[in-house]
N, C-alpha and C. Protein backbone atom coordinates (compact mmCIF):
# COMPACT_ATOMS: atom_id res chain seq x y z
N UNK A 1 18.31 -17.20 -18.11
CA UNK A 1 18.47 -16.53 -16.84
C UNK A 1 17.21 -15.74 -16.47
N UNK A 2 16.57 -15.19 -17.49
CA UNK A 2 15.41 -14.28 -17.29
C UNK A 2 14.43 -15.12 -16.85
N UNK A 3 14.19 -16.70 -17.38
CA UNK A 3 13.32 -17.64 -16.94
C UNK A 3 13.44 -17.86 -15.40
N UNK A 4 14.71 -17.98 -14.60
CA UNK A 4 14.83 -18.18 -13.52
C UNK A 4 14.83 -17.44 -12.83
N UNK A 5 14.85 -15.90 -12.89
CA UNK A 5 14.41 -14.79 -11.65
C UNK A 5 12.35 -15.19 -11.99
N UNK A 6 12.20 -14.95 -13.15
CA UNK A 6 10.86 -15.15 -13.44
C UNK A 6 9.87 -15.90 -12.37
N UNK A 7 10.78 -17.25 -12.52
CA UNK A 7 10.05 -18.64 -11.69
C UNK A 7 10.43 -17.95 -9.66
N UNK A 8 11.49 -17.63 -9.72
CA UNK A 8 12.01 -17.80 -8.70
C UNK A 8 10.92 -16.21 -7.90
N UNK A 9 10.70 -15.22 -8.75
CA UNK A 9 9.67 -14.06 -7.79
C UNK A 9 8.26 -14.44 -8.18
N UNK A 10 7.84 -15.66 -8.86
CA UNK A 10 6.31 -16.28 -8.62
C UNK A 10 6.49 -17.06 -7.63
N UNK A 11 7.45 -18.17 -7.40
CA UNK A 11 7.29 -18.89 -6.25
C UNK A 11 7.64 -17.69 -4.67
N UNK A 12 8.20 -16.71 -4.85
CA UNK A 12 8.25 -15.90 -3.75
C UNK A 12 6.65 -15.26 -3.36
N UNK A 13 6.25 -14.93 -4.80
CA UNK A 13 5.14 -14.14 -4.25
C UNK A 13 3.83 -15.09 -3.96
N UNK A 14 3.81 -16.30 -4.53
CA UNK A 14 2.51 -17.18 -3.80
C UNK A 14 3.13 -17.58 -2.23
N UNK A 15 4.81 -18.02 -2.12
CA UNK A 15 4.61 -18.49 -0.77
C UNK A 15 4.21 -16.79 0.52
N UNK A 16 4.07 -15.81 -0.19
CA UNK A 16 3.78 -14.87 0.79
C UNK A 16 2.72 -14.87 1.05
N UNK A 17 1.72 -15.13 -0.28
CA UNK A 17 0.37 -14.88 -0.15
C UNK A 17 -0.47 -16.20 0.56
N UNK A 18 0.37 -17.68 0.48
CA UNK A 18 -0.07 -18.57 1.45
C UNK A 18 0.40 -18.38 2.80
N UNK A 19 1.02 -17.46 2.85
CA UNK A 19 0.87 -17.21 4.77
C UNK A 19 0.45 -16.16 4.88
N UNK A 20 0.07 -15.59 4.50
CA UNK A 20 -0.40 -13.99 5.08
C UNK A 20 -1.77 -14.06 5.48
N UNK A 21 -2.62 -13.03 5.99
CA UNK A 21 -3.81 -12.88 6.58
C UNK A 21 -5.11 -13.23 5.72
N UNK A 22 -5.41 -13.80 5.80
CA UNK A 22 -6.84 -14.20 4.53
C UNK A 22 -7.84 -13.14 4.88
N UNK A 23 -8.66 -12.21 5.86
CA UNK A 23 -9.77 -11.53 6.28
C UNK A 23 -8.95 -10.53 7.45
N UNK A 24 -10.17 -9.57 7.59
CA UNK A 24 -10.22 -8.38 8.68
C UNK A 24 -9.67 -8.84 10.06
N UNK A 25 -11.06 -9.95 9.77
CA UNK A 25 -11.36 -10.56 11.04
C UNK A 25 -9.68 -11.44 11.61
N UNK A 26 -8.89 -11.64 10.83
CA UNK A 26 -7.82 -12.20 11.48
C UNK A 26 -6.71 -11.50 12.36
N UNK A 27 -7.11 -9.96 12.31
CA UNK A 27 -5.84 -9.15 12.46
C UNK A 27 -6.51 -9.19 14.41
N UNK A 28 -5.89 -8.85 15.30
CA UNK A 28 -6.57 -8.97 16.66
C UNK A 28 -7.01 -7.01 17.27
N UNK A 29 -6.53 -6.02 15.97
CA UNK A 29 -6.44 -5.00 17.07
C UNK A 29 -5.98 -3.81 15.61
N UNK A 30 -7.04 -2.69 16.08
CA UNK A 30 -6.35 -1.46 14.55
C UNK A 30 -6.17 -0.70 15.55
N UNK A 31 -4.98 -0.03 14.59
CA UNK A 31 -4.26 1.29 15.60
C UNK A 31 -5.23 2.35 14.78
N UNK A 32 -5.30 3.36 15.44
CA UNK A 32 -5.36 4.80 14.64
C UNK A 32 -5.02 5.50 15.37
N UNK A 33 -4.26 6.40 14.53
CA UNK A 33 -3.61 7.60 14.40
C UNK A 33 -4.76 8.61 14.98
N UNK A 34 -3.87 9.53 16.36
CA UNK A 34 -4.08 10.86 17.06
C UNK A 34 -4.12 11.58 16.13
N UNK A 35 -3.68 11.86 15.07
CA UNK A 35 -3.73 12.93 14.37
C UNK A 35 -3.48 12.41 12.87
N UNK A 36 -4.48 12.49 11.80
CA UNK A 36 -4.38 11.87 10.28
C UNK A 36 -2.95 13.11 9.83
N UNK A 37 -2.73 12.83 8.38
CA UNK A 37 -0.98 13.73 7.62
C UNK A 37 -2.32 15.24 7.29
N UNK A 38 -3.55 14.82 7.06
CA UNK A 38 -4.59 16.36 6.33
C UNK A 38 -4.59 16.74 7.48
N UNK A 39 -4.58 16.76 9.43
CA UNK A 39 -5.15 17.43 10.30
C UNK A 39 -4.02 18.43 10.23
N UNK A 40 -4.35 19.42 11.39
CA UNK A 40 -3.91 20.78 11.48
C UNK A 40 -3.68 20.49 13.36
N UNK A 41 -4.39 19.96 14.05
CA UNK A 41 -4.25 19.53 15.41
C UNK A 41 -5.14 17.90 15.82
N UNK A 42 -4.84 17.83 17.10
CA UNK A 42 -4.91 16.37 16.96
C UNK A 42 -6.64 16.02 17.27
N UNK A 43 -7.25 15.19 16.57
CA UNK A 43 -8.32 14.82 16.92
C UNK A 43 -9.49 15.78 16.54
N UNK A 44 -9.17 16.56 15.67
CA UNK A 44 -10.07 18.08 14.82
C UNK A 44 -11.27 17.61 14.56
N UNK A 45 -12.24 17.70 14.52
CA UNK A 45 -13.70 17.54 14.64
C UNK A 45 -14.45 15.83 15.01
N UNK A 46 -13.43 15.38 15.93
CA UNK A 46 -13.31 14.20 16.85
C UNK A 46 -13.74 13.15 15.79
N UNK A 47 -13.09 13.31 14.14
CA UNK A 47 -12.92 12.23 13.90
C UNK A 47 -12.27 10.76 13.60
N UNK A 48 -11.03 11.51 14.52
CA UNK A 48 -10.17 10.39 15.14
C UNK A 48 -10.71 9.27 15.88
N UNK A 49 -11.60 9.99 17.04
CA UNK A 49 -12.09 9.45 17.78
C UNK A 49 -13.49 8.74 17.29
N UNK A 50 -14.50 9.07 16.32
CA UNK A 50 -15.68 8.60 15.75
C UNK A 50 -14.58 7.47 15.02
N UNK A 51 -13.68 7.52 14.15
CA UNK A 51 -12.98 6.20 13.80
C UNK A 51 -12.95 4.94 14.81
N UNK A 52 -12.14 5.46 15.50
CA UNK A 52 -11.90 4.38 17.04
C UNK A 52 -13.53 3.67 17.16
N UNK A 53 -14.04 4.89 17.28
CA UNK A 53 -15.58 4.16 17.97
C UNK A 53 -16.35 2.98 17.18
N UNK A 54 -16.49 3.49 15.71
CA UNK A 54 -16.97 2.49 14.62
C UNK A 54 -16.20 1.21 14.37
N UNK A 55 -14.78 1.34 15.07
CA UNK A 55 -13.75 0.00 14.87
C UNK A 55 -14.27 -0.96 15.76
N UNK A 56 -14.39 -0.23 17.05
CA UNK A 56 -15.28 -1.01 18.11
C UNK A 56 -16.42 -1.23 18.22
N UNK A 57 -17.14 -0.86 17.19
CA UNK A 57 -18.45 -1.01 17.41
C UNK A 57 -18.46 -2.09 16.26
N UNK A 58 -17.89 -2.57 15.50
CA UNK A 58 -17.70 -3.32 14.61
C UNK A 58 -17.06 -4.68 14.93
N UNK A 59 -16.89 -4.91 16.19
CA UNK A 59 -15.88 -6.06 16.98
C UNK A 59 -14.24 -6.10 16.72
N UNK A 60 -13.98 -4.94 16.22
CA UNK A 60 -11.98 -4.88 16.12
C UNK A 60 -11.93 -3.93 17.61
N UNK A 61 -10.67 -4.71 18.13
CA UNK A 61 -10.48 -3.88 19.26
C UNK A 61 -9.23 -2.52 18.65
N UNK A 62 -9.96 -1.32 18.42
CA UNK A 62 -9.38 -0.11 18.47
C UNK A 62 -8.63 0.55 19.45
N UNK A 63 -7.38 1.00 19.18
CA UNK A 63 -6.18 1.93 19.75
C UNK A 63 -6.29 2.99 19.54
N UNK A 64 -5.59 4.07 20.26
CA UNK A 64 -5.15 5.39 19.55
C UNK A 64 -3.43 4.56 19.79
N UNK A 65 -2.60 5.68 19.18
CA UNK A 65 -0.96 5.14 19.37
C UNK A 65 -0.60 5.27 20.38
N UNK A 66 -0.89 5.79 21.40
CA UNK A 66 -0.44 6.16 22.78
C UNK A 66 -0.91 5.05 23.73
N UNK A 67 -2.13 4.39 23.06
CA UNK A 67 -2.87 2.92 23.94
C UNK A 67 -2.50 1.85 23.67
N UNK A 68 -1.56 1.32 22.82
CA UNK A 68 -1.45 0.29 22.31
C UNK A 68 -0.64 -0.83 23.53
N UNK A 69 -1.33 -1.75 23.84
CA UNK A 69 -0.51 -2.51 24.99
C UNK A 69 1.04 -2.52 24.81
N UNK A 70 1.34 -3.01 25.92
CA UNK A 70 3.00 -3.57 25.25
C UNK A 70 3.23 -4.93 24.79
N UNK A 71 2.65 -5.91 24.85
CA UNK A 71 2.91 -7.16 25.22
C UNK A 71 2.18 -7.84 23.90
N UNK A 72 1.65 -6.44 22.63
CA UNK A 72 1.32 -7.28 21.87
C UNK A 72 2.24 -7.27 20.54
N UNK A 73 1.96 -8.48 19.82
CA UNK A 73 2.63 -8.77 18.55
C UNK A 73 2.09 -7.50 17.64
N UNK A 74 2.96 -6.61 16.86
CA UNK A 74 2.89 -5.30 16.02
C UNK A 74 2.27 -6.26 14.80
N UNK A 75 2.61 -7.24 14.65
CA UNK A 75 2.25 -7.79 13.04
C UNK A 75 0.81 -8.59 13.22
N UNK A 76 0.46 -8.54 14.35
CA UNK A 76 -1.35 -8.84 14.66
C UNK A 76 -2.43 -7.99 14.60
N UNK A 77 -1.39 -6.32 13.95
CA UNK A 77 -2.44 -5.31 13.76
C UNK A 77 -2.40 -4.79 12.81
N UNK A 78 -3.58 -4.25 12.53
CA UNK A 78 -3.79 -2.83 11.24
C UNK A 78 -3.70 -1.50 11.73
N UNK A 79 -2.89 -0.74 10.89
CA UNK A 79 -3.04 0.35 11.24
C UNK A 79 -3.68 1.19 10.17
N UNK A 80 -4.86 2.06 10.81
CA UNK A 80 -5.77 2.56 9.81
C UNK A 80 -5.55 4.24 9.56
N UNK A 81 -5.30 4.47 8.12
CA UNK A 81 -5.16 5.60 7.69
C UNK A 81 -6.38 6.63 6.92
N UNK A 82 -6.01 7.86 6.96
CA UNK A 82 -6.88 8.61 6.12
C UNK A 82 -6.38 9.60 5.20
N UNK A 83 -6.56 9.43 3.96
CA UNK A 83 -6.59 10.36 3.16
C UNK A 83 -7.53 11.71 3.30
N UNK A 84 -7.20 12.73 2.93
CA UNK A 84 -7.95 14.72 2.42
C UNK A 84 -7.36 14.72 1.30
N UNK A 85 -8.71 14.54 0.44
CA UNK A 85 -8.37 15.52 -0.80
C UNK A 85 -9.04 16.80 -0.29
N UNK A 86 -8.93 17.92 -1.40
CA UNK A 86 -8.71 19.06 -1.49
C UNK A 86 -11.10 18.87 -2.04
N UNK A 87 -11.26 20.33 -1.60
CA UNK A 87 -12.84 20.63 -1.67
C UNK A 87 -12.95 21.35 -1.58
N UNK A 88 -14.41 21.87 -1.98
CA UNK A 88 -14.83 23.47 -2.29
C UNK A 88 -15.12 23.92 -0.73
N UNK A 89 -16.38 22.89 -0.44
CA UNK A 89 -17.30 23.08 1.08
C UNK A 89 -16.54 22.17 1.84
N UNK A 90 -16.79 21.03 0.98
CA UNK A 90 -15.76 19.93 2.64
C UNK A 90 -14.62 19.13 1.86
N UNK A 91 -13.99 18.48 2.54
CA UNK A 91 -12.68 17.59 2.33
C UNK A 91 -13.16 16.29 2.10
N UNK A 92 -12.96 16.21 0.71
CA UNK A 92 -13.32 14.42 0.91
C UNK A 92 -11.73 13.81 1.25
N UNK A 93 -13.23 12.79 2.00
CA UNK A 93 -11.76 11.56 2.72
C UNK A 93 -11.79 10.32 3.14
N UNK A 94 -10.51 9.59 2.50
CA UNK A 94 -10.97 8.14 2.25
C UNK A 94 -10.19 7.46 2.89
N UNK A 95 -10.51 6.12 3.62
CA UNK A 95 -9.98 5.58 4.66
C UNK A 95 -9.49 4.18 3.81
N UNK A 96 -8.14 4.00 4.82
CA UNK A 96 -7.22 2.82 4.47
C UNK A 96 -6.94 2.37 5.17
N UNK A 97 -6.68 0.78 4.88
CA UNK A 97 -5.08 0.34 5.91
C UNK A 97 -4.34 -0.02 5.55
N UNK A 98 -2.98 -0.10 6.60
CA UNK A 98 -1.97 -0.41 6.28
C UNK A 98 -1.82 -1.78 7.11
N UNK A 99 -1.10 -2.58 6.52
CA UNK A 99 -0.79 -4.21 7.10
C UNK A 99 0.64 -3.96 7.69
């Protein structure tokens, strides 16, 4: 029995990984977040907005959440996050996404 959940969540997890997104470049559009979970108010030393800009300046068409069309497919985007750790002088902080 243990053999057959075994077989049965490898064949689950390759047929996910043969359809899912192979590159960046496949997703059509990253959201980011008005305000990261470390801010205190929205858009605090406009690097919400320097995010957005480097997405677009990079050929991903960048959102804030309030821009996001209506008419598009949610699973054609990334939504990009940021971590704050904790610092003496500044906050380090490291950027993610989420699929």
């Amino acid at each position: 029995m243990k053999r057959f959940y075994l077989i049965a969540f490898f064949y689950i997890t390759i047929t996910n990984l043969g359809f899912s997104q192979k590159s960046l470049s496949d997703y059509s559009y990253v959201v980011v977040s008005e305000q990261f979970e470390f801010q205190k108010e929205k858009d605090k030393y406009e690097l919400n907005s320097f995010t957005k800009f480097l997405f677009n300046k990079h050929g991903f068409h960048a959102f804030f959440d309030r821009e996001v069309p209506v008419n598009v497919n949610r699973c054609d985007g990334l939504w990009a996050e940021a971590e704050g750790g904790p610092g003496f002088v500044y906050k380090k902080i490291v950027m993610g996404m989420k699929f």
